[in-house]
C-alpha atoms as a PDB file:
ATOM      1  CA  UNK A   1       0.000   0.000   0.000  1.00  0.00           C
ATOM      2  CA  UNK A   2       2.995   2.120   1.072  1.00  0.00           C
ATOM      3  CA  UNK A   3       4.765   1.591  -2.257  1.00  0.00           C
ATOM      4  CA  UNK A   4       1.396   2.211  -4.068  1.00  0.00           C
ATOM      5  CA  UNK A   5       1.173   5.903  -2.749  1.00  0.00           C
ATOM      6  CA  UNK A   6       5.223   6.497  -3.241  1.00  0.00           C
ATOM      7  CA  UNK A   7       4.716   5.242  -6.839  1.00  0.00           C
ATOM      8  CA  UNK A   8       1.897   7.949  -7.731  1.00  0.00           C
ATOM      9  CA  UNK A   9       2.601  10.949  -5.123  1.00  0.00           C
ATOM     10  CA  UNK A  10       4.304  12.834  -8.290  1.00  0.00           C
ATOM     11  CA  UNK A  11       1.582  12.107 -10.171  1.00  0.00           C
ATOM     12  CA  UNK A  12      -0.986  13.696  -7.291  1.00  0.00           C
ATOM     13  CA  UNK A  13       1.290  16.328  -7.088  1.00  0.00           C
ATOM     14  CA  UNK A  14       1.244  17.459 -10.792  1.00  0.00           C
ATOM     15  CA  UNK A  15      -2.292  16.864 -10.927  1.00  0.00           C
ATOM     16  CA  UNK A  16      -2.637  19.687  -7.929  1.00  0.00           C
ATOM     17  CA  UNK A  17      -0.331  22.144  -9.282  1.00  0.00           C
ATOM     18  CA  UNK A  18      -2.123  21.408 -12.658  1.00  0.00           C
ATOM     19  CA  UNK A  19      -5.671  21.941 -11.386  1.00  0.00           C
ATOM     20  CA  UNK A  20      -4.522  25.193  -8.967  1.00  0.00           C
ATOM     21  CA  UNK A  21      -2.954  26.364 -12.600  1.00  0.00           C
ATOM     22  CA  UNK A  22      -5.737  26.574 -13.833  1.00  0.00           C
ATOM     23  CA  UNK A  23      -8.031  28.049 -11.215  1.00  0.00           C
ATOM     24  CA  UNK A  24      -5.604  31.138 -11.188  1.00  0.00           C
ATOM     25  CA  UNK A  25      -5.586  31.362 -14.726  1.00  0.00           C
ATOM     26  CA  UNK A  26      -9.538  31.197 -14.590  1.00  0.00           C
ATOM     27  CA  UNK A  27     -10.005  33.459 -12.433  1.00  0.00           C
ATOM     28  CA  UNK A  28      -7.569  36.112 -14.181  1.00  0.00           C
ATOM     29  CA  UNK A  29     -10.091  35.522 -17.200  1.00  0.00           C
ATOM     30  CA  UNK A  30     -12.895  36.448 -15.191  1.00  0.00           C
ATOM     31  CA  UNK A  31     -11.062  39.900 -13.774  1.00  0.00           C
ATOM     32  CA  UNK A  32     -10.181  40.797 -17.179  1.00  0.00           C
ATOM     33  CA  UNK A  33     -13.695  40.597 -18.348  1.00  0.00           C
ATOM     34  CA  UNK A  34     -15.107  42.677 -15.894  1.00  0.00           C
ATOM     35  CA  UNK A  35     -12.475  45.000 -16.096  1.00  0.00           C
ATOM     36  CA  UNK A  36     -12.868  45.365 -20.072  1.00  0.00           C
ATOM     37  CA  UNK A  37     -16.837  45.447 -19.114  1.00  0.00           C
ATOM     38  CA  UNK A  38     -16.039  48.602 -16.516  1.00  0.00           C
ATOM     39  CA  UNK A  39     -13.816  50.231 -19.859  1.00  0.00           C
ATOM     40  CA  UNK A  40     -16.487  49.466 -22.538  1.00  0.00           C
ATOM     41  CA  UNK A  41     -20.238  49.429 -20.525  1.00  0.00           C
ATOM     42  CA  UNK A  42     -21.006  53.532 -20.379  1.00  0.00           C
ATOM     43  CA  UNK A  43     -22.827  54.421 -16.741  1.00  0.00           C
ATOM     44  CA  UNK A  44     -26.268  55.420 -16.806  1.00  0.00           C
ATOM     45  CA  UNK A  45     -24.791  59.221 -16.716  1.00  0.00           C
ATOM     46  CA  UNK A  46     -22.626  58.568 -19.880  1.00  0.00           C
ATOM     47  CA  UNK A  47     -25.230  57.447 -21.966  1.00  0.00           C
ATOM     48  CA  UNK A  48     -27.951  60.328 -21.069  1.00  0.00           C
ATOM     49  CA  UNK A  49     -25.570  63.223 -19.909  1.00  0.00           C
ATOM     50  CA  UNK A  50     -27.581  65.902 -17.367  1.00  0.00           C
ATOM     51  CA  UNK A  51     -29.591  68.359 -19.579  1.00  0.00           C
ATOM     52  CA  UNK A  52     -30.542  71.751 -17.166  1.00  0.00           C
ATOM     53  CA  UNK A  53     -33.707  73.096 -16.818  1.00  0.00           C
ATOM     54  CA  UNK A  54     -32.558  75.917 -18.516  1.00  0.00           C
ATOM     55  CA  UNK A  55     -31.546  74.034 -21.600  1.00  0.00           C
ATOM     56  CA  UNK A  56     -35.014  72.463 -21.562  1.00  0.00           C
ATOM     57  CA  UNK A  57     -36.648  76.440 -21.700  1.00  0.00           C
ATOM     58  CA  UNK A  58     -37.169  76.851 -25.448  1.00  0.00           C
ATOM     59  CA  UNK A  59     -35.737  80.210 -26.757  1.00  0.00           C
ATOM     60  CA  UNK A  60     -38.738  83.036 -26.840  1.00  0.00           C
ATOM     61  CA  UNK A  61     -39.696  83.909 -30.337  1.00  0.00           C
ATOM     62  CA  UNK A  62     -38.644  87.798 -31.269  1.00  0.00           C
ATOM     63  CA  UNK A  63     -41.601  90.184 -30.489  1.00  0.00           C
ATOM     64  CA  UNK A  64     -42.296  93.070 -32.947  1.00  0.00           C
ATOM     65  CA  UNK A  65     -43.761  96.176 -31.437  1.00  0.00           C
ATOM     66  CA  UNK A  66     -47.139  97.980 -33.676  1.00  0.00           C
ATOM     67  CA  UNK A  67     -48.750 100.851 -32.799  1.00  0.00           C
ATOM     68  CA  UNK A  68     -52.010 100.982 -33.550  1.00  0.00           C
ATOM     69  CA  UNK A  69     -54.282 104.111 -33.594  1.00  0.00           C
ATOM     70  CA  UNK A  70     -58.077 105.489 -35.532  1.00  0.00           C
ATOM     71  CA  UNK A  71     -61.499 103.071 -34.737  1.00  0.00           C
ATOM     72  CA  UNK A  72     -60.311 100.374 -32.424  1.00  0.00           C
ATOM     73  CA  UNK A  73     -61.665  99.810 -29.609  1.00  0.00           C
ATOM     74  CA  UNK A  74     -57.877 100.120 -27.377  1.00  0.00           C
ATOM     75  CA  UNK A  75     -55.535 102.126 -29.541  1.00  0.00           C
ATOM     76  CA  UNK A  76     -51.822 101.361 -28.078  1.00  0.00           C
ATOM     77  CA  UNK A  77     -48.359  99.517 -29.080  1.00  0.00           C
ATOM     78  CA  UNK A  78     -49.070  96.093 -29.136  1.00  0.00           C
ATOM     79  CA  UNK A  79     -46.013  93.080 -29.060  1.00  0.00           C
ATOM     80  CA  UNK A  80     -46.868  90.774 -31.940  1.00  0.00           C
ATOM     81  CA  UNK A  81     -45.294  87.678 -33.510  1.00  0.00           C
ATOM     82  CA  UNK A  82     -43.802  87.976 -36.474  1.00  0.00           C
ATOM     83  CA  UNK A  83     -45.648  85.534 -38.629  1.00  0.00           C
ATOM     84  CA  UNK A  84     -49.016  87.704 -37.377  1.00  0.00           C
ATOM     85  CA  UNK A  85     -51.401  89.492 -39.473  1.00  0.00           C
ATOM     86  CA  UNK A  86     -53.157  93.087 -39.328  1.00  0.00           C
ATOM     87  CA  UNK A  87     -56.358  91.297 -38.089  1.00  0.00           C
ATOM     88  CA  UNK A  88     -54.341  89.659 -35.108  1.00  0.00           C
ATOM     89  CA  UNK A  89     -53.125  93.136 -33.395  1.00  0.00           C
ATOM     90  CA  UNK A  90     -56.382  93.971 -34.527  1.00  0.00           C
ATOM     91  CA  UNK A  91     -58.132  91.632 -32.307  1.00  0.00           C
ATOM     92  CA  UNK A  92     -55.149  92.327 -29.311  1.00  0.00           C
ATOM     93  CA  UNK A  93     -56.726  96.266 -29.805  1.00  0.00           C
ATOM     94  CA  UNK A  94     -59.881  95.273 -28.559  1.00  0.00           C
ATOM     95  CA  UNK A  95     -61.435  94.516 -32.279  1.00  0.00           C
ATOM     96  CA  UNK A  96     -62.380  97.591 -34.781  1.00  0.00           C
ATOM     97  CA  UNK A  97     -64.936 100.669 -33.345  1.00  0.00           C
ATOM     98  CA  UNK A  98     -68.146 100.718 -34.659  1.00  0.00           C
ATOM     99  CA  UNK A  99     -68.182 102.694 -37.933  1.00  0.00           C
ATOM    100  CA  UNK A 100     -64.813 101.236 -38.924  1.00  0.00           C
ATOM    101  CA  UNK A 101     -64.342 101.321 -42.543  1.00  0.00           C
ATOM    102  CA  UNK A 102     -63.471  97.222 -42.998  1.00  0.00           C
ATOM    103  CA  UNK A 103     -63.149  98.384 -47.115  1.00  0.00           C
ATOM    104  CA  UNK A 104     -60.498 100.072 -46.423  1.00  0.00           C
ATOM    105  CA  UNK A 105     -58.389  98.021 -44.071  1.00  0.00           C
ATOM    106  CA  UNK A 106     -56.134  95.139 -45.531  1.00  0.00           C
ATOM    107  CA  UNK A 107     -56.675  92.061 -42.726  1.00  0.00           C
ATOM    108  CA  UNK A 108     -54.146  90.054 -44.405  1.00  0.00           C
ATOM    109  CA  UNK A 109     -51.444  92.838 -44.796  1.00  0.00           C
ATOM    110  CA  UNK A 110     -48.029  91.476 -42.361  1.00  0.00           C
ATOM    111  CA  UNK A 111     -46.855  93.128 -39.354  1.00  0.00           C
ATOM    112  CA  UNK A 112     -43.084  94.570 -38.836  1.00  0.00           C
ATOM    113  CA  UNK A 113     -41.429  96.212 -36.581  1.00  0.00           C
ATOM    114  CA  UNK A 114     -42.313  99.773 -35.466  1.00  0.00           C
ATOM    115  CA  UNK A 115     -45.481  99.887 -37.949  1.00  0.00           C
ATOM    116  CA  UNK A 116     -47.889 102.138 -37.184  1.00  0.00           C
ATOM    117  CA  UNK A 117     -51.335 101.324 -38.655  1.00  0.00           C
ATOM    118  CA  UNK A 118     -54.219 103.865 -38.411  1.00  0.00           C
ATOM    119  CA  UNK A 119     -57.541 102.138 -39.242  1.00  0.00           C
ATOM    120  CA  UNK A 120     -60.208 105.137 -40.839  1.00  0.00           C
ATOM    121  CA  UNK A 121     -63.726 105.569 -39.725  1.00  0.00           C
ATOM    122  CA  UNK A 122     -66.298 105.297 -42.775  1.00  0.00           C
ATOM    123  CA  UNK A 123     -66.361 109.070 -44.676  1.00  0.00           C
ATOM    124  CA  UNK A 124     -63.147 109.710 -42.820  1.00  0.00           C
ATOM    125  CA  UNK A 125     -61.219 112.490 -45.597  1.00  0.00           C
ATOM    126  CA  UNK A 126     -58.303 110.253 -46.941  1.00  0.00           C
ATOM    127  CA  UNK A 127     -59.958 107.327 -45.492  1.00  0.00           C
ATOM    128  CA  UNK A 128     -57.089 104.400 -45.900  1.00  0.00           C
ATOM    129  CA  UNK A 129     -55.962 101.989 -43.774  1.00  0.00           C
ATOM    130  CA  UNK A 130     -52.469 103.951 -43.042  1.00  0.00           C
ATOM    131  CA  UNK A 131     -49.328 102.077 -42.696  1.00  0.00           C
ATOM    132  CA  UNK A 132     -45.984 103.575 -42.252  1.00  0.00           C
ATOM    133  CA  UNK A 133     -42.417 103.570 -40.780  1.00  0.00           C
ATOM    134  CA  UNK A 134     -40.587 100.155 -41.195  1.00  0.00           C
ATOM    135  CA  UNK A 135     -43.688  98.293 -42.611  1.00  0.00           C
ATOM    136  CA  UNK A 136     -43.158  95.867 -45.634  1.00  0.00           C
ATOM    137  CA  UNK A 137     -47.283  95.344 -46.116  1.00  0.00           C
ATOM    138  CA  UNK A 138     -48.936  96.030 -48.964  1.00  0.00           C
ATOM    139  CA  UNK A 139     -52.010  98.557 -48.640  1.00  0.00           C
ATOM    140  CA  UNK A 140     -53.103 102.119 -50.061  1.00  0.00           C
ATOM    141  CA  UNK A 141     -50.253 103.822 -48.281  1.00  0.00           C
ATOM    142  CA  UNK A 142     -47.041 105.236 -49.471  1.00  0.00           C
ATOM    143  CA  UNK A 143     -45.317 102.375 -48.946  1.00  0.00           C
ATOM    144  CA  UNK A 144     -42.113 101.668 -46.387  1.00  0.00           C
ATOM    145  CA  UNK A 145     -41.605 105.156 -45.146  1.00  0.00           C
ATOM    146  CA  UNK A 146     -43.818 108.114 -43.699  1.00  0.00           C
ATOM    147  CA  UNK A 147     -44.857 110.456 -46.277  1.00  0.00           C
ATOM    148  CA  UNK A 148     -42.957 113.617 -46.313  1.00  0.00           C
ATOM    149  CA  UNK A 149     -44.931 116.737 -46.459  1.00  0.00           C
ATOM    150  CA  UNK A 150     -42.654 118.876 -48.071  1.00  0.00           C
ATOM    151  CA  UNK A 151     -42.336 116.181 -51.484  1.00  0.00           C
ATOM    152  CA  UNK A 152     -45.582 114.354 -51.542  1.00  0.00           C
ATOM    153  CA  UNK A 153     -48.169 115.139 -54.067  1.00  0.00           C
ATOM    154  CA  UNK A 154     -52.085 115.792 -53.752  1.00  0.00           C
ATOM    155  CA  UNK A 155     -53.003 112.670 -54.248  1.00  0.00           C
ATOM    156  CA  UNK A 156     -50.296 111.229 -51.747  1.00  0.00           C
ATOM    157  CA  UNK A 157     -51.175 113.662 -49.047  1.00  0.00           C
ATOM    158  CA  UNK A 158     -54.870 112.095 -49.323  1.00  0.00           C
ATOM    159  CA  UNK A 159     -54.022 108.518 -48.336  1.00  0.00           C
ATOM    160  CA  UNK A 160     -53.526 110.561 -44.990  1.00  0.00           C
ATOM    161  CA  UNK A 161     -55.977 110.537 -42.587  1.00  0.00           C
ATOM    162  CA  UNK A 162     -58.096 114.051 -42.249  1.00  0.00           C
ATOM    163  CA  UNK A 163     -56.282 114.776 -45.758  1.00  0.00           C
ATOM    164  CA  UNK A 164     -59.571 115.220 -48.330  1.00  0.00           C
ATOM    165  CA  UNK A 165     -58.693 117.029 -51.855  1.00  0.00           C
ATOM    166  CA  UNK A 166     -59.105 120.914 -50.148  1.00  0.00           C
ATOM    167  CA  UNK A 167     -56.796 120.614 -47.255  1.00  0.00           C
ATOM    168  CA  UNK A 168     -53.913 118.724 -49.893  1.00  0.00           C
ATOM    169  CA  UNK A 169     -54.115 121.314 -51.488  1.00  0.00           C
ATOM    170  CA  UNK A 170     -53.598 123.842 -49.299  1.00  0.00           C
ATOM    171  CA  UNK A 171     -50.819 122.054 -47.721  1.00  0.00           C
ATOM    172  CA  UNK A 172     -49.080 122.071 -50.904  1.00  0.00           C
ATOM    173  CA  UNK A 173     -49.933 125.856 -51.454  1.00  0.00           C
ATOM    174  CA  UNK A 174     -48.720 126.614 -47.764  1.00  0.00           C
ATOM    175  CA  UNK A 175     -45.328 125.267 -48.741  1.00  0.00           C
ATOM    176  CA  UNK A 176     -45.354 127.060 -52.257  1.00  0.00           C
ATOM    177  CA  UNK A 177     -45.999 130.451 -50.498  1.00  0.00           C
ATOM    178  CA  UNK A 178     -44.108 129.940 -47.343  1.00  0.00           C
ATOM    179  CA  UNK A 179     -41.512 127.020 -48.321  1.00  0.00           C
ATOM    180  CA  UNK A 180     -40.612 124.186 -46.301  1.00  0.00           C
ATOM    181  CA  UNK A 181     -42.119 122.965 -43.446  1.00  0.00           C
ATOM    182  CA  UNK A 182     -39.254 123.175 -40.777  1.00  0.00           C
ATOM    183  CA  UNK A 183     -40.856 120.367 -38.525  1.00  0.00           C
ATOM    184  CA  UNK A 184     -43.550 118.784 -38.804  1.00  0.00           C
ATOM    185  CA  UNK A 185     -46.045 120.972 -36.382  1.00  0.00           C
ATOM    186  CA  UNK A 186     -45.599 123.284 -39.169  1.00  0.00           C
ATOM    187  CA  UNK A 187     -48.267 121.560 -40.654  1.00  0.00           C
ATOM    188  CA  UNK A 188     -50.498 123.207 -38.260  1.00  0.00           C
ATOM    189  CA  UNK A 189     -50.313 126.533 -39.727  1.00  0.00           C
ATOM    190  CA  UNK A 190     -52.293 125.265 -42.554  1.00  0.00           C
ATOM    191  CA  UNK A 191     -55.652 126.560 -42.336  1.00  0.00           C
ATOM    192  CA  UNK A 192     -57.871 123.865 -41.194  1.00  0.00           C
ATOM    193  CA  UNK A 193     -55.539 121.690 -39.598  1.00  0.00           C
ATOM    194  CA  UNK A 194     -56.040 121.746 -36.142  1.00  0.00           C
ATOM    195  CA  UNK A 195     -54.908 119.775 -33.178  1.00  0.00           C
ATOM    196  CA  UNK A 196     -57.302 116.945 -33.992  1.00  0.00           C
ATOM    197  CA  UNK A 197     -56.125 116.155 -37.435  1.00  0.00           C
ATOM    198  CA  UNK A 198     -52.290 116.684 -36.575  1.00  0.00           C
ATOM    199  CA  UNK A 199     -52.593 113.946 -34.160  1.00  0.00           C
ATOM    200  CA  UNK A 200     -54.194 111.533 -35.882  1.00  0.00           C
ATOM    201  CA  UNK A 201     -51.069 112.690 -38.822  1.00  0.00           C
ATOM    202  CA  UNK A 202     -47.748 112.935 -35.950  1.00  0.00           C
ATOM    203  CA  UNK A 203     -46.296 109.896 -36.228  1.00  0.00           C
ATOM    204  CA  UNK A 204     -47.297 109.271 -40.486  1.00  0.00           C
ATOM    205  CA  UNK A 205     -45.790 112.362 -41.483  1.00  0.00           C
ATOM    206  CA  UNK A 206     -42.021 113.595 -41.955  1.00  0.00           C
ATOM    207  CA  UNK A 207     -40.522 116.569 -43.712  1.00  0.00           C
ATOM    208  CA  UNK A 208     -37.346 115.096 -43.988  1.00  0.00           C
END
């Protein structure tokens, strides 16, 4: 029995340092894989990185500012989008005054910034929806600018509000007789243009 155990007690031994081999080099196998999983497995944080609340806050769209006078029923500068329409401020006014001449008034024309739009009563002299300084819309106006007083013809002076054929014309013969109007409360010296009419004119008018 004694000889039996001295004949394979090498063998035993080999077969332990064999099998404790590979245990070690097992186990290294399984340390290297969770180390490559820590390198290559992104943490909950990696894959959705913090966003701040103040990213989340969409940027506000730019306002435009319109001031908005005549038959409405709250005449005032109004903040509007810019994709909005001349019946959207008109609606932020409080809606159009009774006697309002709707003819005249171009709902569909677009807002910009620093328009002022003067919507005409019905009979009003040089009744047309006004529509001056920095606007792009289309309407019976003179277009992109105010009108200046000194340069603008009869029939320009009449898409004014107040402005009927008489009182164009005596604008025009004020400034023939007198010349230029040095500012634009000149415009008061000209007989029947009073305080009412200049202030519905003050902010369409230039004489620049």
């Amino acid at each position: 029995m004694i000889d039996s155990v001295k004949k394979y007690k090498w063998f035993i031994v080999v077969s332990c340092v064999i099998a404790i081999v590979m245990l070690i080099y097992a186990r290294s196998l399984v340390n290297d894989k969770e180390e490559e999983n820590e390198w290559t497995i992104p943490s909950e944080e990696e894959k959705a990185p913090e966003v701040s609340e103040a990213e989340l806050v969409p940027e506000p769209d730019v306002n435009n500012l319109v001031d908005v006078k005549g038959a409405v029923e709250n005449p005032g500068v109004y903040e509007v989008m810019l994709d909005e329409r001349v019946i959207d401020v008109i609606e932020k006014a409080g809606g159009l005054k009774e006697g309002a001449d709707e003819t005249k008034i171009n709902f569909a024309g677009r807002l910009t910034d620093e328009m002022v739009l003067y919507i005409p009563l019905i009979g009003e002299e040089g009744g047309n929806m006004i529509v001056s300084a920095g606007s792009s819309s289309s309407s019976t106006s003179q277009g992109d600018d105010k009108i200046n007083i000194n340069k603008a013809t009869s029939d320009e002076l009449q898409n004014l509000p107040g402005i009927g054929p008489s009182k164009a014309e005596a604008i025009i013969a004020y400034r023939e007789d007198s010349g230029f109007f040095q500012t634009i409360d000149d415009l008061k010296l000209v007989t029947g243009i009073g305080d009412k009419t200049f202030e519905k004119l003050q902010d369409l008018i230039t004489v620049k």
